[in-house]
N, C-alpha and C. Protein backbone atom coordinates (compact mmCIF):
# COMPACT_ATOMS: atom_id res chain seq x y z
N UNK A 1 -12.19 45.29 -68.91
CA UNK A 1 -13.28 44.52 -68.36
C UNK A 1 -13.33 44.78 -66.86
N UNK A 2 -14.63 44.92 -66.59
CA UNK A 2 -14.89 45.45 -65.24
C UNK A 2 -14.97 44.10 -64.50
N UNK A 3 -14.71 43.11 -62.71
CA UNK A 3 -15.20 42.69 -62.59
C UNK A 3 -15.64 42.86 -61.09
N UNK A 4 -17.00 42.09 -60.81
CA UNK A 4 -17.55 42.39 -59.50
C UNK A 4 -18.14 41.45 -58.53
N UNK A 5 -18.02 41.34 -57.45
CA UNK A 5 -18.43 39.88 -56.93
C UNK A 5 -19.27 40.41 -55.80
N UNK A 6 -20.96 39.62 -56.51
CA UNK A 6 -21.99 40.38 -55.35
C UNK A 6 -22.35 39.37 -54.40
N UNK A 7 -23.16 39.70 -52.83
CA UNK A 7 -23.31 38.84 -51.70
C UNK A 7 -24.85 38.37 -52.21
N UNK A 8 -25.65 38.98 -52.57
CA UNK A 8 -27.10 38.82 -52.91
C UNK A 8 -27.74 39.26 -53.58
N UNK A 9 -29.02 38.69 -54.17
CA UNK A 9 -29.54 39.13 -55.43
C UNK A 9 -30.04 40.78 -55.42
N UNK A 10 -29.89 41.21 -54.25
CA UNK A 10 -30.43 42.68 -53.97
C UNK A 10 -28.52 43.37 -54.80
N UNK A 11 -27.62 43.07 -54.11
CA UNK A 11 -26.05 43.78 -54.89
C UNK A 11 -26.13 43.22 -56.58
N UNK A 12 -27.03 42.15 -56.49
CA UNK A 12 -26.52 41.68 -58.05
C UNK A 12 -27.73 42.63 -58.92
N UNK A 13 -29.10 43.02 -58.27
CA UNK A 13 -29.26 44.38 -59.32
C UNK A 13 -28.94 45.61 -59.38
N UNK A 14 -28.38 45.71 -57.72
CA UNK A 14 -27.51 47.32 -57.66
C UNK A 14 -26.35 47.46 -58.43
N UNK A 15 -25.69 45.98 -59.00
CA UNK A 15 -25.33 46.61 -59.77
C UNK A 15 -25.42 46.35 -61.24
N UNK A 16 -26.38 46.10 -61.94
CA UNK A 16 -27.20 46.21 -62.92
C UNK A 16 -28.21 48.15 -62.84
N UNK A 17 -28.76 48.30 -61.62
CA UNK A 17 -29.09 49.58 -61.62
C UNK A 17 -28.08 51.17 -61.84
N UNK A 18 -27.11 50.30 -61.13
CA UNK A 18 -25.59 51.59 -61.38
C UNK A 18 -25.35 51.23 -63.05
N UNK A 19 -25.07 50.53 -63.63
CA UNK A 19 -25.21 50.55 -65.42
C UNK A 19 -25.93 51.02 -66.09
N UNK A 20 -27.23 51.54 -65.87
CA UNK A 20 -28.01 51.86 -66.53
C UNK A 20 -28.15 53.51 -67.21
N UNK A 21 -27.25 53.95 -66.40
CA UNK A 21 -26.81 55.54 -66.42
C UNK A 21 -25.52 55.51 -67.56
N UNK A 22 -24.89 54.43 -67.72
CA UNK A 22 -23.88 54.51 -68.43
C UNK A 22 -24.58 54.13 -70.15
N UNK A 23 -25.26 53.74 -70.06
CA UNK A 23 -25.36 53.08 -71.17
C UNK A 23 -26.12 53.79 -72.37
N UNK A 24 -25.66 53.61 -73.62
CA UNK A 24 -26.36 55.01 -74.91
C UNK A 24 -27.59 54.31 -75.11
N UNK A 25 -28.12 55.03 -75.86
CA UNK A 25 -29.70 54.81 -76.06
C UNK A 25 -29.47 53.45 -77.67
N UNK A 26 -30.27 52.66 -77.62
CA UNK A 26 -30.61 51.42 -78.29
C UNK A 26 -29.47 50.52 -78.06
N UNK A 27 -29.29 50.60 -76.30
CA UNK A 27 -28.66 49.49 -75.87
C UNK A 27 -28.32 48.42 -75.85
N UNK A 28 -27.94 46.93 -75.90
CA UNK A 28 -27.71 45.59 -76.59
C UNK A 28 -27.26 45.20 -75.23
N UNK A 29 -27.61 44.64 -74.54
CA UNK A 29 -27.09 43.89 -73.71
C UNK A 29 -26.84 42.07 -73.43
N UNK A 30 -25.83 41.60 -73.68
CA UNK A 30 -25.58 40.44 -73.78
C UNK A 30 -25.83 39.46 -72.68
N UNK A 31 -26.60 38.71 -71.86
CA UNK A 31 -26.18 38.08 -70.46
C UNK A 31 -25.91 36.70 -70.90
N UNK A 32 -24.64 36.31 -70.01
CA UNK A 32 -24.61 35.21 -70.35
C UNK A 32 -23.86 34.57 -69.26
N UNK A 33 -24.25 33.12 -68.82
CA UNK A 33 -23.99 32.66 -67.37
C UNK A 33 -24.86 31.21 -67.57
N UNK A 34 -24.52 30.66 -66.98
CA UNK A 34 -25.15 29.46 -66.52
C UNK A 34 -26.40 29.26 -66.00
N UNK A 35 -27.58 28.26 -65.99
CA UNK A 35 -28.59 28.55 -65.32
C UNK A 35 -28.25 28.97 -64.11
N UNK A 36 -29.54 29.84 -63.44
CA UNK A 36 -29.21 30.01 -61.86
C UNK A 36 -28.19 31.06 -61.85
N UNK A 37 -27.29 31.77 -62.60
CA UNK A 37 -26.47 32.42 -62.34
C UNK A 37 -26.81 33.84 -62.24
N UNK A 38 -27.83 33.92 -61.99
CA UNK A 38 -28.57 35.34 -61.80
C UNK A 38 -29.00 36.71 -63.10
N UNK A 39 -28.96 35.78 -64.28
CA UNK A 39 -29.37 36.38 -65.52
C UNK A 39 -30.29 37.34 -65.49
N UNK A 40 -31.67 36.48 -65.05
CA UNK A 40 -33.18 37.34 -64.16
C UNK A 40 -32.78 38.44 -63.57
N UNK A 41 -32.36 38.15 -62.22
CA UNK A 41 -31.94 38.83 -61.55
C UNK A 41 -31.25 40.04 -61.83
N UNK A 42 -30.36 40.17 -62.59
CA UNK A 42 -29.77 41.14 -63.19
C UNK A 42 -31.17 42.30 -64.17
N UNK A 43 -31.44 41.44 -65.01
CA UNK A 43 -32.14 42.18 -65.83
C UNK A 43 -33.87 42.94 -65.11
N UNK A 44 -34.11 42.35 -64.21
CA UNK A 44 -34.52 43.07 -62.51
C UNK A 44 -34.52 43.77 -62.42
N UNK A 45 -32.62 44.31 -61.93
CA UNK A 45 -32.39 45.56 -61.86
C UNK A 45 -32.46 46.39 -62.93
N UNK A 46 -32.03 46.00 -63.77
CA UNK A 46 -32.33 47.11 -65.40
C UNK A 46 -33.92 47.70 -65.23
N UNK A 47 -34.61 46.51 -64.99
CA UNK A 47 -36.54 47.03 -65.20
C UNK A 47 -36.41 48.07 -63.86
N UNK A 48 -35.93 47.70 -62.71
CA UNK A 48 -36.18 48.59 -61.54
C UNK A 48 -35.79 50.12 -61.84
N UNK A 49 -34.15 50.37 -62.47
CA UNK A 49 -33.35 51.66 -62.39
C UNK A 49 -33.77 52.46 -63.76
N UNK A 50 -35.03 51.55 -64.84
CA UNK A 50 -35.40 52.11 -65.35
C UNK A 50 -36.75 52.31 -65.47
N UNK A 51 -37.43 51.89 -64.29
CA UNK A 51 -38.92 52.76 -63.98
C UNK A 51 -40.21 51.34 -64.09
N UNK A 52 -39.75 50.32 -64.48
CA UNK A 52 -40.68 49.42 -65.09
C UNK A 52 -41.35 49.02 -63.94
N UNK A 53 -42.60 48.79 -64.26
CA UNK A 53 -43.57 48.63 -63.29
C UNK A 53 -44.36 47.03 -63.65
N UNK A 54 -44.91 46.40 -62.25
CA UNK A 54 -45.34 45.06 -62.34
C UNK A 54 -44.01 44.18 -61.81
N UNK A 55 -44.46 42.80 -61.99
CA UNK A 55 -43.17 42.00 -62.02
C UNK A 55 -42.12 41.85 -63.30
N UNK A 56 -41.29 41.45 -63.36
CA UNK A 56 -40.17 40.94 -64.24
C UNK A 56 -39.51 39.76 -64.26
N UNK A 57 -39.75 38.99 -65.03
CA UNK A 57 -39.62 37.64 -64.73
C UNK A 57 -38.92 37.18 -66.16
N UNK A 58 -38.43 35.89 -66.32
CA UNK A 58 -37.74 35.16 -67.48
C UNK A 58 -38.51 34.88 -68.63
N UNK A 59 -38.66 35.00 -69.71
CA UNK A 59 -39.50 34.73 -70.58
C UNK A 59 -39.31 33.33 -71.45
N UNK A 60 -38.44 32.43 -70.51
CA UNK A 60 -38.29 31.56 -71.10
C UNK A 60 -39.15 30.50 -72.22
N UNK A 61 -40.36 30.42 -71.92
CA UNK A 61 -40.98 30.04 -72.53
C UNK A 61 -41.89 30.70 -73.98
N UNK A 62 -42.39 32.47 -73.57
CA UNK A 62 -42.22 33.14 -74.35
C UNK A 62 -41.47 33.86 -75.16
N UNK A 63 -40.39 33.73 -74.87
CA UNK A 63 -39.17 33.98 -75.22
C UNK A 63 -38.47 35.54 -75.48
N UNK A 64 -39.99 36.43 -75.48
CA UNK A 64 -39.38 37.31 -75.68
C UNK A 64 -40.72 38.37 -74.95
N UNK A 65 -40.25 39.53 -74.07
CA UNK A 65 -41.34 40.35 -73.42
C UNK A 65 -40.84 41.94 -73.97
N UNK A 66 -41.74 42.49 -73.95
CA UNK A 66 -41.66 44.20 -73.93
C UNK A 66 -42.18 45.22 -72.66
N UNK A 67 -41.85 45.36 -71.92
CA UNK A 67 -41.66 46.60 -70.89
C UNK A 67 -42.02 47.58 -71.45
N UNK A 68 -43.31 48.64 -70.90
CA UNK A 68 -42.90 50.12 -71.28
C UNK A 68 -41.74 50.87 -69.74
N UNK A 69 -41.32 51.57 -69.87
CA UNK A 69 -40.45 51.92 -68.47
C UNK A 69 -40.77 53.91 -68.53
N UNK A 70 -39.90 54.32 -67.59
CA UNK A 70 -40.56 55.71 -67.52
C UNK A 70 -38.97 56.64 -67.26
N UNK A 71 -37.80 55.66 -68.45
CA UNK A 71 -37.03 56.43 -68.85
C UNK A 71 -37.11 56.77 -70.06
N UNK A 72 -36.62 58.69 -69.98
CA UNK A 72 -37.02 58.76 -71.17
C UNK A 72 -35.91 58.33 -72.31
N UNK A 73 -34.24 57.81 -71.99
CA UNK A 73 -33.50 57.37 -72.99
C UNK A 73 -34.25 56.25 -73.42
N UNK A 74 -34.93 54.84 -72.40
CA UNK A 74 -35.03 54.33 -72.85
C UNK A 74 -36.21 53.39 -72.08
N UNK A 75 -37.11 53.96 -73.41
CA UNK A 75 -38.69 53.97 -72.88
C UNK A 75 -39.53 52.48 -73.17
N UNK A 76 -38.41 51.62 -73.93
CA UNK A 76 -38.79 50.24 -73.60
C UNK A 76 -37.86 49.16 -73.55
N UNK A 77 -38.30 48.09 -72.80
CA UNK A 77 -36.62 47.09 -72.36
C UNK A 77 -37.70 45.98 -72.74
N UNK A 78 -36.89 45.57 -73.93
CA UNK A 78 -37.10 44.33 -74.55
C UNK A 78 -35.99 43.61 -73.87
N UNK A 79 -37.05 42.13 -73.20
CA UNK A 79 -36.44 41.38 -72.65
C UNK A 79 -36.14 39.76 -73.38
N UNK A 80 -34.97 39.06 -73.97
CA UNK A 80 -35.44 38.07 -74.49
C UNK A 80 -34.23 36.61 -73.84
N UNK A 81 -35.28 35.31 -73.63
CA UNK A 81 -34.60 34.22 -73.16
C UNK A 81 -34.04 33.34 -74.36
N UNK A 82 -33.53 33.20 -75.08
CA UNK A 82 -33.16 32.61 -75.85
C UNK A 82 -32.88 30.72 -75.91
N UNK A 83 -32.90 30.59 -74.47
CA UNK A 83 -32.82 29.33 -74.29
C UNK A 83 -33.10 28.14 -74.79
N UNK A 84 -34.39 27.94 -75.36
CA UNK A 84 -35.25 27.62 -75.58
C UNK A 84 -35.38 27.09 -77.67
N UNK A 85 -34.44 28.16 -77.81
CA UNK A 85 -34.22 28.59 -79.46
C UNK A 85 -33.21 27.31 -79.78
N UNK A 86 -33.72 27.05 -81.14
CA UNK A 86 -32.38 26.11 -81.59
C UNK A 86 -32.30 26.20 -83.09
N UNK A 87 -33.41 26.51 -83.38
CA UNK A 87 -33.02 26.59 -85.18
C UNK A 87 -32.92 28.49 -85.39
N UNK A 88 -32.50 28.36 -87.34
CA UNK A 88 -32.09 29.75 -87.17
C UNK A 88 -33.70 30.34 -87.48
N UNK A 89 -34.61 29.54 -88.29
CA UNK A 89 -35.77 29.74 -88.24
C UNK A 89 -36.62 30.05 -86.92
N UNK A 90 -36.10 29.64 -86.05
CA UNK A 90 -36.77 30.29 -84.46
C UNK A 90 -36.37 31.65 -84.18
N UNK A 91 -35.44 32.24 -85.16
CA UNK A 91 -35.04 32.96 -84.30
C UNK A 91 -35.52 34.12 -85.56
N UNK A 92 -35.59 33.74 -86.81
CA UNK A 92 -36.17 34.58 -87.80
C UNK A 92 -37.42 34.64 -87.47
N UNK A 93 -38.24 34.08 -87.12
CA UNK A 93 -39.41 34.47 -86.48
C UNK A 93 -39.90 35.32 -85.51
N UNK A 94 -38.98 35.53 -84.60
CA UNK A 94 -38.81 36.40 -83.11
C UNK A 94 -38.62 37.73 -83.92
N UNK A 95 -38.01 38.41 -85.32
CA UNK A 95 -37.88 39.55 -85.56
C UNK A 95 -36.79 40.43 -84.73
N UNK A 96 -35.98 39.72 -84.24
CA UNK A 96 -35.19 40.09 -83.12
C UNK A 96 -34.20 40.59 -84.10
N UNK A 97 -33.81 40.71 -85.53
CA UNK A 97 -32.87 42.11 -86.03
C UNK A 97 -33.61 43.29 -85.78
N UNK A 98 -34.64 43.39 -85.62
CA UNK A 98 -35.86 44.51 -85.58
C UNK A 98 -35.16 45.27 -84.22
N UNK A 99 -35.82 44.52 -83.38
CA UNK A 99 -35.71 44.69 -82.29
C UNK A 99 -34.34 45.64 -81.92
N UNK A 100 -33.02 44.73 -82.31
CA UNK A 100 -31.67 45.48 -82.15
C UNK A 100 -31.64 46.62 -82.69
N UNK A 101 -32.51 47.17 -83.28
CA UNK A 101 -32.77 48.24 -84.26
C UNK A 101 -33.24 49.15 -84.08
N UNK A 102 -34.39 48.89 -82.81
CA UNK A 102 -34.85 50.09 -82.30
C UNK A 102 -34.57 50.74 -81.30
N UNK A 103 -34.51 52.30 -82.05
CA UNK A 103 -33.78 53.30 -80.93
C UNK A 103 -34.13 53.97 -79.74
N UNK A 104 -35.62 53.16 -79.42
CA UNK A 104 -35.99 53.98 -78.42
C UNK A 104 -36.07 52.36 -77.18
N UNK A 105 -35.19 51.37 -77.66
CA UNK A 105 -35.50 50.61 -76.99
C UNK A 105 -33.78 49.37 -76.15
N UNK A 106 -33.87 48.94 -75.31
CA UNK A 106 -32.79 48.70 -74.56
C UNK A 106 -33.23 46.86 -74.51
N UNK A 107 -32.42 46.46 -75.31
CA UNK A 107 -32.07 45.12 -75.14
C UNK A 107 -31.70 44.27 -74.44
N UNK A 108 -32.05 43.44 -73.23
CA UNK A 108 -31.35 42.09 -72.62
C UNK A 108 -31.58 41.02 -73.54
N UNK A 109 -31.04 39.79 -73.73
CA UNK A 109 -30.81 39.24 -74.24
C UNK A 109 -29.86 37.88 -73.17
N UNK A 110 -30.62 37.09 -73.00
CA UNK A 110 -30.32 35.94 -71.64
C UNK A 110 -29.83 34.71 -73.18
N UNK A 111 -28.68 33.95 -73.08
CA UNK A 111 -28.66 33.14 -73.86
C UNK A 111 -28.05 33.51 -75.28
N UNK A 112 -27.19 34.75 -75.44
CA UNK A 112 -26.97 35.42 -76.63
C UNK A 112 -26.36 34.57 -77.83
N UNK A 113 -25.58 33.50 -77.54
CA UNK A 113 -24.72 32.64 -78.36
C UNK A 113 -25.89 32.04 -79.38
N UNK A 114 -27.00 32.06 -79.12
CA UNK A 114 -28.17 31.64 -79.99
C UNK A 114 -27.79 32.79 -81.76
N UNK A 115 -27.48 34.04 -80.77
CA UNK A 115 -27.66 34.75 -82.79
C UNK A 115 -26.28 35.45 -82.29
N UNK A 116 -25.43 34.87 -82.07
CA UNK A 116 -24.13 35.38 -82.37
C UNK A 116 -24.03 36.41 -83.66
N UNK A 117 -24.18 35.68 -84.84
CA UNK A 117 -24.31 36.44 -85.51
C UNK A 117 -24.87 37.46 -86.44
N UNK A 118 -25.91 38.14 -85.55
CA UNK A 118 -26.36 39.01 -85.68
C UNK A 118 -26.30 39.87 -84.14
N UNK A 119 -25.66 39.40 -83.43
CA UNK A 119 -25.24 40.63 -82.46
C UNK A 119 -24.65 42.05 -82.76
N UNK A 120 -25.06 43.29 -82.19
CA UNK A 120 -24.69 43.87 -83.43
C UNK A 120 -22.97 44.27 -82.76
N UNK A 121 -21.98 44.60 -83.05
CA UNK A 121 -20.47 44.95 -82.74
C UNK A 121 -20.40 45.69 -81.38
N UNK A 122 -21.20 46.95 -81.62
CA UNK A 122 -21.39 47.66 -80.50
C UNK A 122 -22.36 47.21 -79.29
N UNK A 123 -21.94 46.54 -78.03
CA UNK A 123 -22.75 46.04 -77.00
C UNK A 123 -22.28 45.85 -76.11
N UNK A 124 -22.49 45.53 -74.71
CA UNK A 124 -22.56 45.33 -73.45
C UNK A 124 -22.47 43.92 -73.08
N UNK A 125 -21.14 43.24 -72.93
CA UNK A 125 -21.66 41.55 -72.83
C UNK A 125 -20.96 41.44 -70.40
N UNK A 126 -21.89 41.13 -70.40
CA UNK A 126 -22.17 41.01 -69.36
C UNK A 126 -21.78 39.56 -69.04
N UNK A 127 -21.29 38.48 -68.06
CA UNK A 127 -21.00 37.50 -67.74
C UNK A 127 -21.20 37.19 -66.00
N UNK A 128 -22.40 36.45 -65.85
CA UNK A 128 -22.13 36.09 -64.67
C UNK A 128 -21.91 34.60 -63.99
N UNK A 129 -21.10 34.47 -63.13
CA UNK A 129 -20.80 33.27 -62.57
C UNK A 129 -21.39 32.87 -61.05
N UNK A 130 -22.02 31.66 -60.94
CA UNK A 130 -22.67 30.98 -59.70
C UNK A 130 -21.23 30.65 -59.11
N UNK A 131 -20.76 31.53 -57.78
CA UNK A 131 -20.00 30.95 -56.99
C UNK A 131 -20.19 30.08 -55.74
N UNK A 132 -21.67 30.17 -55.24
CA UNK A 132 -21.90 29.71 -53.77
C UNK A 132 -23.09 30.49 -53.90
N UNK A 133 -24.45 29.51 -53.47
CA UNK A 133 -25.86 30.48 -52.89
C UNK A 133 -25.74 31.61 -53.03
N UNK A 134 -24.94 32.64 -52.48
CA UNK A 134 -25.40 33.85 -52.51
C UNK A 134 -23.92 34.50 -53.59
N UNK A 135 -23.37 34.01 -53.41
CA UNK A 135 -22.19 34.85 -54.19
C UNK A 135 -22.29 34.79 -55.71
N UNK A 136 -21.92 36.01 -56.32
CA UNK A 136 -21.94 36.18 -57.89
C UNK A 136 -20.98 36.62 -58.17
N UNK A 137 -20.10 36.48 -59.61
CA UNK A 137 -19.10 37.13 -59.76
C UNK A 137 -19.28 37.95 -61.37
N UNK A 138 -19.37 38.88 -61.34
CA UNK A 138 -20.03 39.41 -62.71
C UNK A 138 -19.28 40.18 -63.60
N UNK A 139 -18.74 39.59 -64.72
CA UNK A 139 -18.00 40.66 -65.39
C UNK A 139 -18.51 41.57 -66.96
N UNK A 140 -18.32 42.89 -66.38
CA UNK A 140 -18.60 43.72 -67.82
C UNK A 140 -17.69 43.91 -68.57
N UNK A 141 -18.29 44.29 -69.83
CA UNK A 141 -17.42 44.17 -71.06
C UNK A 141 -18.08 45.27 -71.75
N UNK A 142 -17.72 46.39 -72.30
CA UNK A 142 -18.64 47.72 -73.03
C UNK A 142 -17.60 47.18 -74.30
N UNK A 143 -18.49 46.47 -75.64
CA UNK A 143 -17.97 46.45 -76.73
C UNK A 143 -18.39 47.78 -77.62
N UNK A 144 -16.99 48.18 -78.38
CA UNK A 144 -17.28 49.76 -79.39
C UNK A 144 -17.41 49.36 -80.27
């Protein structure tokens, strides 16, 4: 487990943008942190280091967005807030095994403990912690 402790939300997508080179194509990425703990923020940098254009914002209420981006591993970043979810019927509705499924597409996932089980084995669980206004402490995890 990698860990990293950033000064501002600009280091907390640099380094979300330095990951993005590492990562295989139909990516899974787990975030998980406390409100405020820079979840957004992170997944920011993913839309930035992979070409996405417009803003990027939380889909909390929609719960779930699609990005086209202008990489070609990975030419769309499905973004989803899970927050919001509480039955398993909310979440059979979202189609979100689909989603983990497709190979031309790179997963965040804010709130993952919602479908634990259907996460798929192989993924990226990411953890960040609110230390102080600007400080983050972020740890990676590359599950095989």
């Amino acid at each position: 487990m990698k860990k990293i402790v950033t000064h501002s939300p600009d280091e907390t997508q640099q380094v979300a943008v330095e990951l993005v080179n590492t990562l295989p194509e139909n990516a899974v990425i787990a975030l998980q942190g406390d409100l405020g703990s820079g979840k957004t923020t992170f997944t920011q940098g993913l839309a930035r280091a992979l070409g996405v254009e417009g803003k990027v914002n939380s889909p909390t209420f929609l719960i779930h967005k699609t990005y086209r981006t202008k990489n070609k591993i990975h030419p769309l970043l499905h973004h989803l807030d899970l927050y919001r979810t509480q039955e398993a019927r909310d979440i059979q509705a979202l189609g979100i095994e689909n989603l983990l499924l497709d190979p031309g597409g790179m997963v965040v996932i804010e709130w993952p403990a919602q479908i634990v089980g259907i996460l798929p084995a192989k993924r990226t669980n990411i953890h960040l912690v609110h230390k102080s206004d600007t400080e983050r402490e972020i740890s990676i995890e590359n599950k095989v």
